[in-house]
N, C-alpha and C. Protein backbone atom coordinates (compact mmCIF):
# COMPACT_ATOMS: atom_id res chain seq x y z
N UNK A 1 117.01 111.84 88.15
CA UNK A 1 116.52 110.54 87.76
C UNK A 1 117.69 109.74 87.20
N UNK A 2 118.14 108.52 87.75
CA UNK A 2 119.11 107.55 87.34
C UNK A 2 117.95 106.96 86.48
N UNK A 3 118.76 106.68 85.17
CA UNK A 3 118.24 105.20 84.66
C UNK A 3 119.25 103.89 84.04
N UNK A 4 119.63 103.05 84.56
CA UNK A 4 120.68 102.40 85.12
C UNK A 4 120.65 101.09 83.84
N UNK A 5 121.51 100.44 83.17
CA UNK A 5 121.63 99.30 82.75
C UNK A 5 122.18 98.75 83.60
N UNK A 6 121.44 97.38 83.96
CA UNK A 6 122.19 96.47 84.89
C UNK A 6 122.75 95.42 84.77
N UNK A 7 123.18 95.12 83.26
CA UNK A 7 124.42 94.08 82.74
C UNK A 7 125.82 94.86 82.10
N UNK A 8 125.90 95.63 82.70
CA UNK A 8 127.27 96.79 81.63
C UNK A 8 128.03 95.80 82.21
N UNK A 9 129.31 95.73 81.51
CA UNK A 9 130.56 95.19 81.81
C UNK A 9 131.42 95.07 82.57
N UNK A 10 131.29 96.47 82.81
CA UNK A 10 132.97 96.59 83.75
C UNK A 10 132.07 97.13 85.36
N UNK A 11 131.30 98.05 85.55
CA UNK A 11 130.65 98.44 86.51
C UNK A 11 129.29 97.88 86.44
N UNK A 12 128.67 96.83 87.11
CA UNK A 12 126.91 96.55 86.83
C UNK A 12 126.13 97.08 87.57
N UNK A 13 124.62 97.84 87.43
CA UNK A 13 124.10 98.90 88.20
C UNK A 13 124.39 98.38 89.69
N UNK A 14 124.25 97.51 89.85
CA UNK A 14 123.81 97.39 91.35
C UNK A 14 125.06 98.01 91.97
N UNK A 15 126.46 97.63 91.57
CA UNK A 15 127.41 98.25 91.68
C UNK A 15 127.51 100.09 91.96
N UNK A 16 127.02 100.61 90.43
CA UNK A 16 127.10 102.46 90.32
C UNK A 16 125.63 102.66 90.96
N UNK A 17 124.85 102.11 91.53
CA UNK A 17 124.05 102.95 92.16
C UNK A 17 124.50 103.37 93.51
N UNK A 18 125.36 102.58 94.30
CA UNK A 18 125.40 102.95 95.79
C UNK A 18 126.72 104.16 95.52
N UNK A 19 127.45 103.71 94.38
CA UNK A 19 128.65 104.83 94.38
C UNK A 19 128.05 106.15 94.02
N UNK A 20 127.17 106.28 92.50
CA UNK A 20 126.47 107.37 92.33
C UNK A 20 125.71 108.27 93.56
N UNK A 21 125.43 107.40 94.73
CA UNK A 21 124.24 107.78 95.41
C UNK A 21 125.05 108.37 96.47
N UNK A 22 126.52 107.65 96.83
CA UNK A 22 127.74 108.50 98.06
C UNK A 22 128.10 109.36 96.54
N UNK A 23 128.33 109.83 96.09
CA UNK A 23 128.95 110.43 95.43
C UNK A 23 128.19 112.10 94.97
N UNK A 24 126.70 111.68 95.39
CA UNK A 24 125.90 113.10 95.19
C UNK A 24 125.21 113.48 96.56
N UNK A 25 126.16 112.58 97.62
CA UNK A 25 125.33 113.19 98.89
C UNK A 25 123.64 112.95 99.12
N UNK A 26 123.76 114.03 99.82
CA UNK A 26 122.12 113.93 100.17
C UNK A 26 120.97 113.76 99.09
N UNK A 27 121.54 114.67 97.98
CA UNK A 27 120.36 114.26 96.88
C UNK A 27 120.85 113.61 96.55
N UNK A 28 121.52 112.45 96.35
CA UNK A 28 121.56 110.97 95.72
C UNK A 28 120.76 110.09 96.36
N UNK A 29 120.94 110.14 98.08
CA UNK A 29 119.76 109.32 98.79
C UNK A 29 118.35 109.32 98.42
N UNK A 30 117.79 110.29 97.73
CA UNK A 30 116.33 110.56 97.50
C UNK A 30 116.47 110.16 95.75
N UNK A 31 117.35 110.48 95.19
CA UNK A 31 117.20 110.17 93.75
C UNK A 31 116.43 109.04 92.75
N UNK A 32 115.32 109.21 92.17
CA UNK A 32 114.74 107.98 92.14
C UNK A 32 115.84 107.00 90.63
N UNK A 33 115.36 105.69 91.33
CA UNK A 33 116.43 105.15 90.25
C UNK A 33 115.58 103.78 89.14
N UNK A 34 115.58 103.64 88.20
CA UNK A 34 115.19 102.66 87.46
C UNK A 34 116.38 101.78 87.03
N UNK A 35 116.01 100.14 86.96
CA UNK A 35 116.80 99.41 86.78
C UNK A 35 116.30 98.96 85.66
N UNK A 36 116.99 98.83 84.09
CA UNK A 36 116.65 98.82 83.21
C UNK A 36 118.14 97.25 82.89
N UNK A 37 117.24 95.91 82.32
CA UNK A 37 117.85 94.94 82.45
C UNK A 37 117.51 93.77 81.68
N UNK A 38 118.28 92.95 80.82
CA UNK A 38 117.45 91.72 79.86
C UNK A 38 116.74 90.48 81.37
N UNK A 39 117.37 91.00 82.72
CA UNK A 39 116.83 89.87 83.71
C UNK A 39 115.45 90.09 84.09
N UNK A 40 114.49 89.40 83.51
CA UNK A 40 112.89 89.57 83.73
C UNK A 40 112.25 88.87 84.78
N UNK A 41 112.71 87.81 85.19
CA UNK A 41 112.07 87.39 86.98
C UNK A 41 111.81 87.96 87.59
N UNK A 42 110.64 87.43 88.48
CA UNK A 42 110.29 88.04 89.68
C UNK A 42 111.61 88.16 90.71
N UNK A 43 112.50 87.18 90.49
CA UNK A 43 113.73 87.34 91.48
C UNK A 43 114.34 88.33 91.04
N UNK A 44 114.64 88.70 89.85
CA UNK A 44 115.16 90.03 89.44
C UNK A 44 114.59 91.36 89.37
N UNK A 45 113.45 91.29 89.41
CA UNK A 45 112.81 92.56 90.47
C UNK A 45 112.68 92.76 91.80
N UNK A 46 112.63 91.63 92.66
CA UNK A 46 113.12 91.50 93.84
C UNK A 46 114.38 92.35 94.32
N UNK A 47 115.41 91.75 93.76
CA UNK A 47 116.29 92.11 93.52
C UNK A 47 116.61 93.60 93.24
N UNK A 48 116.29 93.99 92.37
CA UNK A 48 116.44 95.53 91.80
C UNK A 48 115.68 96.58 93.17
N UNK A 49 114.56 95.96 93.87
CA UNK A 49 114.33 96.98 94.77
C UNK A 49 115.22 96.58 96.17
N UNK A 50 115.30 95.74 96.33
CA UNK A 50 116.03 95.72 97.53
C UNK A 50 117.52 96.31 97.29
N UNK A 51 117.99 96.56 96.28
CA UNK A 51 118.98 97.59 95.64
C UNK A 51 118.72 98.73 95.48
N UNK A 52 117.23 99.01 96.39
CA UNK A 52 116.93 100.34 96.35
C UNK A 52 116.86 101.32 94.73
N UNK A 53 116.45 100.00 93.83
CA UNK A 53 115.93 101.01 92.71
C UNK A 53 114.41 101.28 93.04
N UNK A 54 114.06 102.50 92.24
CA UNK A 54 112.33 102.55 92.98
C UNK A 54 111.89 101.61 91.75
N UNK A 55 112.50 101.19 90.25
CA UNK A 55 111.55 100.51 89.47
C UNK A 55 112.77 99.32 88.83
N UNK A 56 112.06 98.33 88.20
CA UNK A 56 112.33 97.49 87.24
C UNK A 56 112.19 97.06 85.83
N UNK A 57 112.86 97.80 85.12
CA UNK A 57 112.31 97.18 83.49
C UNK A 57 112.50 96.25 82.66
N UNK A 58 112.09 95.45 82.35
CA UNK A 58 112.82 94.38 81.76
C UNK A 58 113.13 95.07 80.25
N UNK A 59 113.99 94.19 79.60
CA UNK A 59 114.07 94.63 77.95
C UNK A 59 113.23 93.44 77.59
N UNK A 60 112.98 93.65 76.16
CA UNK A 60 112.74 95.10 75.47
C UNK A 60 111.36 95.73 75.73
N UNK A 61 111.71 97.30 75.84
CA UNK A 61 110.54 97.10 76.90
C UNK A 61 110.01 98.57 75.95
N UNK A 62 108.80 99.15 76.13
CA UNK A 62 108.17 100.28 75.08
C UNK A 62 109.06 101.31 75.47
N UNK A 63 109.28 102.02 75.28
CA UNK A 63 109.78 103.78 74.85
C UNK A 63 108.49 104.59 75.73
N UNK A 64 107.27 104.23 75.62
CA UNK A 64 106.38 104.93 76.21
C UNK A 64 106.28 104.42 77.90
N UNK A 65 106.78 103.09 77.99
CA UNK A 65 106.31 102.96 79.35
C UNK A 65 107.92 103.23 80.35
N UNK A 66 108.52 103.68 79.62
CA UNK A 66 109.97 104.02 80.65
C UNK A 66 109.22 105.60 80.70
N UNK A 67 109.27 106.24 79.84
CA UNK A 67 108.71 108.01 79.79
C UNK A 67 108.04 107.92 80.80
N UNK A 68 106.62 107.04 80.73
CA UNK A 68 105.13 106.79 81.67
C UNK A 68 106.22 107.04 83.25
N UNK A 69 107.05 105.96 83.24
CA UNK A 69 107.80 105.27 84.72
C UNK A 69 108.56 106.90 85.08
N UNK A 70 109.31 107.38 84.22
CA UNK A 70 110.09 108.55 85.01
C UNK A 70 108.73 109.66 85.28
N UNK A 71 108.06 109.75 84.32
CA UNK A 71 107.03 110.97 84.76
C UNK A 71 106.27 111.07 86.21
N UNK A 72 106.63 109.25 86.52
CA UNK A 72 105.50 109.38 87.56
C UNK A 72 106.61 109.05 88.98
N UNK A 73 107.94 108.68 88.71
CA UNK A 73 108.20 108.66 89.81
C UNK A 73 109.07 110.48 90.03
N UNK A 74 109.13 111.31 88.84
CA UNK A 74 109.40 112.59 89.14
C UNK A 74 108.83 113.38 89.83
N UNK A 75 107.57 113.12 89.86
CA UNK A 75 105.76 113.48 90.17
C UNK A 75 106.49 112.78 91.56
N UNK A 76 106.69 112.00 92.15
CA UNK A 76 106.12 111.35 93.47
C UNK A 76 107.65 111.70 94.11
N UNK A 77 108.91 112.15 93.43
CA UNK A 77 110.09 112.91 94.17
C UNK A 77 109.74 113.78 94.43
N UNK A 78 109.00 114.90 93.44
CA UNK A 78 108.77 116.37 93.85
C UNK A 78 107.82 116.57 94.93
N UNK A 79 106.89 115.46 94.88
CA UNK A 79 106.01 115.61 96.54
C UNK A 79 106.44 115.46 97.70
N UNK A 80 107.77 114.51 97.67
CA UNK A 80 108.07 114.17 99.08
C UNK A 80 108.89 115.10 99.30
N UNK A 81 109.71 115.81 98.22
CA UNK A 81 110.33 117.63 98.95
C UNK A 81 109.94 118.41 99.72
């Protein structure tokens, strides 16, 4: 499970996800990824999946609903194995 800030400085997710994802091979292609970001638009969730994250979070966002988000897209990696 990536969970990605997508305003860092020097590298921004959209950037380390495609490197992370050549960089672990085959299980990087399947790896599910969350884009965790102060950009809250609908264009910026747009965005985040067509970057092939499977989710979008805006800040500030609960502690319970990122947990909720990895539990269930861990749940929906381990099925498609």
């Amino acid at each position: 499970m990536l969970v990605l800030d997508i305003g860092m400085p020097i590298e921004d997710g959209y950037e380390l996800l495609p490197r992370l994802r050549r960089e672990l091979g085959a299980d990087g292609r399947t790896l599910p990824a969350i884009a965790l970001t102060g950009f809250a638009g609908a264009s910026d969730s747009e965005r985040a999946h067509a970057a092939n994250f499977q989710a979008h979070v805006a800040k500030p966002f609960e502690m319970t609903t990122v947990c909720d988000l990895i539990a269930a897209l861990a749940s929906q990696a381990r099925r498609l194995r």
